[in-house]
C-alpha atoms as a PDB file:
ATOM      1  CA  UNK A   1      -6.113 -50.167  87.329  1.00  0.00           C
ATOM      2  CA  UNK A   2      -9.576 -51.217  85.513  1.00  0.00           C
ATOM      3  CA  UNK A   3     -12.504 -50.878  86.773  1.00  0.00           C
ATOM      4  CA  UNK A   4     -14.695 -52.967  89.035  1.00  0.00           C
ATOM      5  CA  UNK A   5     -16.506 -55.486  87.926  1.00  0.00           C
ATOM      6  CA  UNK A   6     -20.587 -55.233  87.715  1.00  0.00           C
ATOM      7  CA  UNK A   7     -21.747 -58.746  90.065  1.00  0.00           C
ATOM      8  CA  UNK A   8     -18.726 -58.083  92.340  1.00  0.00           C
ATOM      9  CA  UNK A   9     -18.692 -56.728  96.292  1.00  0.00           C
ATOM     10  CA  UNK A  10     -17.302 -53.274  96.102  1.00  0.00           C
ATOM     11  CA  UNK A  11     -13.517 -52.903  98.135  1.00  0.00           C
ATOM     12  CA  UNK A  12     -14.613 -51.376 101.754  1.00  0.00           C
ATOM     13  CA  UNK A  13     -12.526 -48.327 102.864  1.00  0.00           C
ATOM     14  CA  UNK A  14     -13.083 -45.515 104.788  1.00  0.00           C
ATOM     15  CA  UNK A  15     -12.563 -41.429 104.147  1.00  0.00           C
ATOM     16  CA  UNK A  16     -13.491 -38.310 105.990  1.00  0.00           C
ATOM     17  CA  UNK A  17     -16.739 -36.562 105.020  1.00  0.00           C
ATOM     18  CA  UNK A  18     -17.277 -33.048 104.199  1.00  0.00           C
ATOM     19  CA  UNK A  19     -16.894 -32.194 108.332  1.00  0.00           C
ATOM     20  CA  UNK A  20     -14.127 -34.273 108.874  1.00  0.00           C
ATOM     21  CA  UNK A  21     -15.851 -37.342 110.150  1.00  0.00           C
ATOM     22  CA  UNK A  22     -14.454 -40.836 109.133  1.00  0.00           C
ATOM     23  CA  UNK A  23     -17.414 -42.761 106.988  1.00  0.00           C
ATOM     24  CA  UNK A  24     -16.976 -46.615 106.123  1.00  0.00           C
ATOM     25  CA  UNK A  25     -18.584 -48.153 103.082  1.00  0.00           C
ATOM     26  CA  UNK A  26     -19.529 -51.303 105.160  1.00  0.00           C
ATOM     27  CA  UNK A  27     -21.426 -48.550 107.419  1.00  0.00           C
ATOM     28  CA  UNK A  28     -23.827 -48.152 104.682  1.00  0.00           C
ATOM     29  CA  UNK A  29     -25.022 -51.687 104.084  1.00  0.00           C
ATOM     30  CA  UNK A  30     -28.840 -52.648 104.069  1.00  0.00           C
ATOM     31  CA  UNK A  31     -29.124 -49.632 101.374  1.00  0.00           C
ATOM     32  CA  UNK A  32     -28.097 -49.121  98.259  1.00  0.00           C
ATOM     33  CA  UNK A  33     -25.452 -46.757  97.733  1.00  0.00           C
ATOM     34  CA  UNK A  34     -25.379 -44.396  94.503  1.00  0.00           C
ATOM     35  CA  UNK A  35     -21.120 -44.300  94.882  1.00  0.00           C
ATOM     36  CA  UNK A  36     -20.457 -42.060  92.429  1.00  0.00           C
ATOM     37  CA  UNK A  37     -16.835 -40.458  91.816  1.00  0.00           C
ATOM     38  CA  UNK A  38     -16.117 -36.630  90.420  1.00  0.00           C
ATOM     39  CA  UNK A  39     -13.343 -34.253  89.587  1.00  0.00           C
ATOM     40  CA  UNK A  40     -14.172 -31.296  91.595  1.00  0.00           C
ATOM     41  CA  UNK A  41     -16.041 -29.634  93.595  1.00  0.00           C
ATOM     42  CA  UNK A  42     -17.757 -25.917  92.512  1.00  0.00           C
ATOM     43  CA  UNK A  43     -16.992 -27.037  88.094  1.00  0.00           C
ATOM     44  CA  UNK A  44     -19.521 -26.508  85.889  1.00  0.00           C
ATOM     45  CA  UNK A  45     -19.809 -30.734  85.277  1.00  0.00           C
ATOM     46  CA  UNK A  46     -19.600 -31.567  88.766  1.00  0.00           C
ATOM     47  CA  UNK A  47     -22.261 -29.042  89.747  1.00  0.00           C
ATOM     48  CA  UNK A  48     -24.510 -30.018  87.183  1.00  0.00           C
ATOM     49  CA  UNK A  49     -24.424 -33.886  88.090  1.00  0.00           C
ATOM     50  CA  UNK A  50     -24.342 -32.816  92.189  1.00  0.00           C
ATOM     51  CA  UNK A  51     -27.500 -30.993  91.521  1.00  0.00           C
ATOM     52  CA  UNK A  52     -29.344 -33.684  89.673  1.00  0.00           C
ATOM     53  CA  UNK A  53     -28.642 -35.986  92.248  1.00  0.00           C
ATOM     54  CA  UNK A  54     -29.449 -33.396  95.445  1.00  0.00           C
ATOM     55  CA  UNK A  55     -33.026 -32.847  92.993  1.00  0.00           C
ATOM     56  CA  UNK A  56     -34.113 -36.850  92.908  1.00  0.00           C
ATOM     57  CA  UNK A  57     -32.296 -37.260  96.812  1.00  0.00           C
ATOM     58  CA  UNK A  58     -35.786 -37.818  98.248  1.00  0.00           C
ATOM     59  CA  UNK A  59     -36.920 -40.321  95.041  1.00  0.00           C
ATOM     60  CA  UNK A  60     -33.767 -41.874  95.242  1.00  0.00           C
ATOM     61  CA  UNK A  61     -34.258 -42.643  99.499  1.00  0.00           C
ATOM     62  CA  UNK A  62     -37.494 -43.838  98.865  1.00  0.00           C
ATOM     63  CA  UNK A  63     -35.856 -46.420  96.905  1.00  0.00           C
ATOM     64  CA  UNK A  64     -33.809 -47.012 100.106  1.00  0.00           C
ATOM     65  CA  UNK A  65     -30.557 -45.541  98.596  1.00  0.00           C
ATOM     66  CA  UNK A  66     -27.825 -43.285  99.586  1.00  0.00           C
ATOM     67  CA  UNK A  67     -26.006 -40.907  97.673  1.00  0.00           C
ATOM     68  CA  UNK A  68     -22.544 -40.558  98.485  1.00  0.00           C
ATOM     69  CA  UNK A  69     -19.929 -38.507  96.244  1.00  0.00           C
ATOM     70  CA  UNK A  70     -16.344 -38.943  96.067  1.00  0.00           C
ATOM     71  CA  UNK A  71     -13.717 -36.680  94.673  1.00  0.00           C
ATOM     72  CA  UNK A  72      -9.962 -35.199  95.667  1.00  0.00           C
ATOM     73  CA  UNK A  73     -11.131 -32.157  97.403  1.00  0.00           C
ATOM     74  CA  UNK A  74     -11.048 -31.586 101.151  1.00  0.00           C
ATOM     75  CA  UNK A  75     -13.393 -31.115 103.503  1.00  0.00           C
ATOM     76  CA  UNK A  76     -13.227 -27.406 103.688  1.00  0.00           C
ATOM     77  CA  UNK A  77     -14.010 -27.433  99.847  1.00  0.00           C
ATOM     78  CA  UNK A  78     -16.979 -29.801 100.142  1.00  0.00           C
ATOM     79  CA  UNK A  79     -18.697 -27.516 103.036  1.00  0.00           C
ATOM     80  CA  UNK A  80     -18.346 -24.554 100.289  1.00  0.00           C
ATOM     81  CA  UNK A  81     -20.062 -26.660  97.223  1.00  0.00           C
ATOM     82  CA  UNK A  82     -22.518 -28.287  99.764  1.00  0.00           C
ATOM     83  CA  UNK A  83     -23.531 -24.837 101.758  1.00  0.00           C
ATOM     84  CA  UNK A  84     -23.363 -23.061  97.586  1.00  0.00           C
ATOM     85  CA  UNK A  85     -25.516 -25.520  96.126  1.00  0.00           C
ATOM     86  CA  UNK A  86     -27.713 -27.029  99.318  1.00  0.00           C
ATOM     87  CA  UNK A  87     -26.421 -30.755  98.550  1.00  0.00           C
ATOM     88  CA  UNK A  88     -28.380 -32.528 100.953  1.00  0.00           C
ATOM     89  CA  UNK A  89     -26.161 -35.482 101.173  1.00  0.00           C
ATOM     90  CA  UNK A  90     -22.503 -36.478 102.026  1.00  0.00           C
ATOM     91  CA  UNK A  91     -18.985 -35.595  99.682  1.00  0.00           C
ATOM     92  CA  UNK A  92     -16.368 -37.872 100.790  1.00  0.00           C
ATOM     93  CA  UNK A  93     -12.726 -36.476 100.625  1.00  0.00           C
ATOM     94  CA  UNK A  94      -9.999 -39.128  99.054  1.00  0.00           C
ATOM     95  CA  UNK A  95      -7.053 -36.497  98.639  1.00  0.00           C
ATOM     96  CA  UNK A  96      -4.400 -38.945  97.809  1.00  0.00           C
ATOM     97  CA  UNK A  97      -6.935 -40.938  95.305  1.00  0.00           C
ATOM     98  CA  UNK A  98      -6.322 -44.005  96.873  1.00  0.00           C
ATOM     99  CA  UNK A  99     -10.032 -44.771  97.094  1.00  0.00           C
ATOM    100  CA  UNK A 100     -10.084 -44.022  93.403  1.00  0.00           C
ATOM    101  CA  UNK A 101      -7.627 -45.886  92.226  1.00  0.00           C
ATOM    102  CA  UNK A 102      -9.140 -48.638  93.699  1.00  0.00           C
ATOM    103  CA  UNK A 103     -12.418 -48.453  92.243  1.00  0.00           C
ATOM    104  CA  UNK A 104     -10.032 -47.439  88.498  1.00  0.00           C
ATOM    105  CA  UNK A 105     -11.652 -44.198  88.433  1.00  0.00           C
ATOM    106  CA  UNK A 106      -7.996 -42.485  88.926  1.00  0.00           C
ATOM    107  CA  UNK A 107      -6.814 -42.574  85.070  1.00  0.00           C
ATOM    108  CA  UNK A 108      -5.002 -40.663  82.044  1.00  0.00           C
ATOM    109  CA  UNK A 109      -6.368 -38.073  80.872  1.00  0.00           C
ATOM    110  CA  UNK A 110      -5.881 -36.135  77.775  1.00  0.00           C
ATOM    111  CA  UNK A 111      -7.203 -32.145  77.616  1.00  0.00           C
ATOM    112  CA  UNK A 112      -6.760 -30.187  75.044  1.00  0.00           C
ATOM    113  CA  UNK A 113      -3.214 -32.101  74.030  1.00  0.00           C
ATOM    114  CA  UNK A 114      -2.094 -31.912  77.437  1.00  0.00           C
ATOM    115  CA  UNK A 115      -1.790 -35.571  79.462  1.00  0.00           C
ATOM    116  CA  UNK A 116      -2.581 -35.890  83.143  1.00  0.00           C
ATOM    117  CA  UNK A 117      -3.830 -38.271  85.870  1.00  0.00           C
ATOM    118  CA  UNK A 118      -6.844 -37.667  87.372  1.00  0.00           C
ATOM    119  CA  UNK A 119     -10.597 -38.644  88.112  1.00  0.00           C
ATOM    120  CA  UNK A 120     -12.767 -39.758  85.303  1.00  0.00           C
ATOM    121  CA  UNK A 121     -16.394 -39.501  86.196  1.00  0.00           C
ATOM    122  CA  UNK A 122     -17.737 -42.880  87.337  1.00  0.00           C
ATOM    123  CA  UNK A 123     -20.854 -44.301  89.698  1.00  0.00           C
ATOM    124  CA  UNK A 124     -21.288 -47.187  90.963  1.00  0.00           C
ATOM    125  CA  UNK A 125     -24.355 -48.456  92.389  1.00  0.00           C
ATOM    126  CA  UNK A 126     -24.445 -50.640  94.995  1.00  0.00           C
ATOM    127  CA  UNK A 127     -27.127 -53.262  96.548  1.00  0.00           C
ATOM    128  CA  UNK A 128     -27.730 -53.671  99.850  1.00  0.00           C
ATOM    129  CA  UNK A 129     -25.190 -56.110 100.578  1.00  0.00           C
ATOM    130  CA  UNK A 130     -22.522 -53.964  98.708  1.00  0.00           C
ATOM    131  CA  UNK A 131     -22.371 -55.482  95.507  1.00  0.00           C
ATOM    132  CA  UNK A 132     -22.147 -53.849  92.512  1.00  0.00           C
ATOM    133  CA  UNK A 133     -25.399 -53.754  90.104  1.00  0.00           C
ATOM    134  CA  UNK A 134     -24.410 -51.275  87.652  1.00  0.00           C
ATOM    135  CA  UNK A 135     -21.106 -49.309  86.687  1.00  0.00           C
ATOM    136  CA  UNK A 136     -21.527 -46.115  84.379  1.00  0.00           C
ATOM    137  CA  UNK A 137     -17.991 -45.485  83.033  1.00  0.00           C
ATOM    138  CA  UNK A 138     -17.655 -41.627  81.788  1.00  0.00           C
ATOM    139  CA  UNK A 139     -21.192 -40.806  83.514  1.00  0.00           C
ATOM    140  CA  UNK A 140     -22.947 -37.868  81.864  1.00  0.00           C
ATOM    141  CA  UNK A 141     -22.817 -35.197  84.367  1.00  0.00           C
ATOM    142  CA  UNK A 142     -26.603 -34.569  83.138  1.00  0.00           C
ATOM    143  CA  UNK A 143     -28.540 -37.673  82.867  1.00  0.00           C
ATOM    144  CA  UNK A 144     -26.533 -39.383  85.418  1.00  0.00           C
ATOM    145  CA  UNK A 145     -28.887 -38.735  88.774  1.00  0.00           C
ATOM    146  CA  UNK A 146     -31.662 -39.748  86.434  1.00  0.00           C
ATOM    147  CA  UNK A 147     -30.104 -42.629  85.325  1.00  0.00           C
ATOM    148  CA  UNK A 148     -29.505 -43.863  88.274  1.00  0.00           C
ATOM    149  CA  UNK A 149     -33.114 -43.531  89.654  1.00  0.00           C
ATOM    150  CA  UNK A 150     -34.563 -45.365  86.331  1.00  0.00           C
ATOM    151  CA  UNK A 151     -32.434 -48.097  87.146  1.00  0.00           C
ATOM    152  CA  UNK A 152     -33.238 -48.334  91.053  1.00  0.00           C
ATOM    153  CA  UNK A 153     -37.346 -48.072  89.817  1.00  0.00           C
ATOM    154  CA  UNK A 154     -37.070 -50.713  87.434  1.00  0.00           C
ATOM    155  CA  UNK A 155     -35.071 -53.389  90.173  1.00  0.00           C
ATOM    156  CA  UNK A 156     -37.753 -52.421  92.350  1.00  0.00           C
ATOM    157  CA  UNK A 157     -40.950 -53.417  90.450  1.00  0.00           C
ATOM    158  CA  UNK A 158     -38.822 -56.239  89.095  1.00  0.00           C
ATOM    159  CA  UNK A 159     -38.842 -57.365  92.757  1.00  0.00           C
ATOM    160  CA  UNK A 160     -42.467 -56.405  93.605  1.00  0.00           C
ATOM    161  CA  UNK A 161     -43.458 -58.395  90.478  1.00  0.00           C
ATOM    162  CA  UNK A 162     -41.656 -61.415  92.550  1.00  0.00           C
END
């Protein structure tokens, strides 16, 4: 499966959050939505980028986004990385990777010789109306919160300068 197409409405679906509470992606509309996909929880990667997000969370609002992350853990996992790192927004829990496959973040992977399926790090940011404005393939677990929040400044004063 490839992955979504920048200019196209992202596939609705819904998965349990981190307390076991069934979210919708339609739910979220009239925000944007930082969707962004991960491994796992509690790795050195997937901390990193969690914590750069949960650092620019109130920048990123004021922009009138969301943050929502997405990987195959379950909720019982999430509540540990959330309550270990103080990740002030929602993990969504999408054990059988159907969500991911969907969005073609669920792919080969090759480590170390050794070939296996699973989650290749990937946001996608939404609009308000759940389309997609930008797709970073193979995020950078580093830049990637920051990235994220460059490109939500720069639509904004491109719209103020309307």
């Amino acid at each position: 499966m490839a992955y979504l197409a920048e200019n196209t409405v992202a596939p609705d679906f819904t998965l349990q959050n981190q307390d076991g509470q069934a979210v919708t992606l339609s739910s979220l509309r009239g925000r944007k939505v930082v969707l962004y996909f991960y491994p796992r929880d509690n790795t050195p990667g997937c901390t990193k980028q969690a914590c750069g997000f949960a650092a620019l969370k109130e920048q990123l609002e004021a922009l009138n986004a969301v943050i929502v992350g997405i990987s195959t853990d379950n909720p019982t996992s999430h509540q540990k990385f959330i309550a270990k790192y103080n990740l002030p927004f929602m993990l969504l829990c999408d054990e059988d990777h159907q969500v991911q496959e969907l969005y073609g973040v669920w792919q080969q992977k090759n480590m170390y010789g050794k070939i296996s399926m699973g989650t290749v790090r990937t946001t996608y940011v939404l609009d308000e109306e759940g389309r997609i404005i930008k797709l970073y393939k193979r995020a950078r677990a580093a830049t990637n919160a920051e990235d994220c929040l460059k490109l939500l400044q720069a639509l904004n004063a491109e719209a103020a300068a309307k």
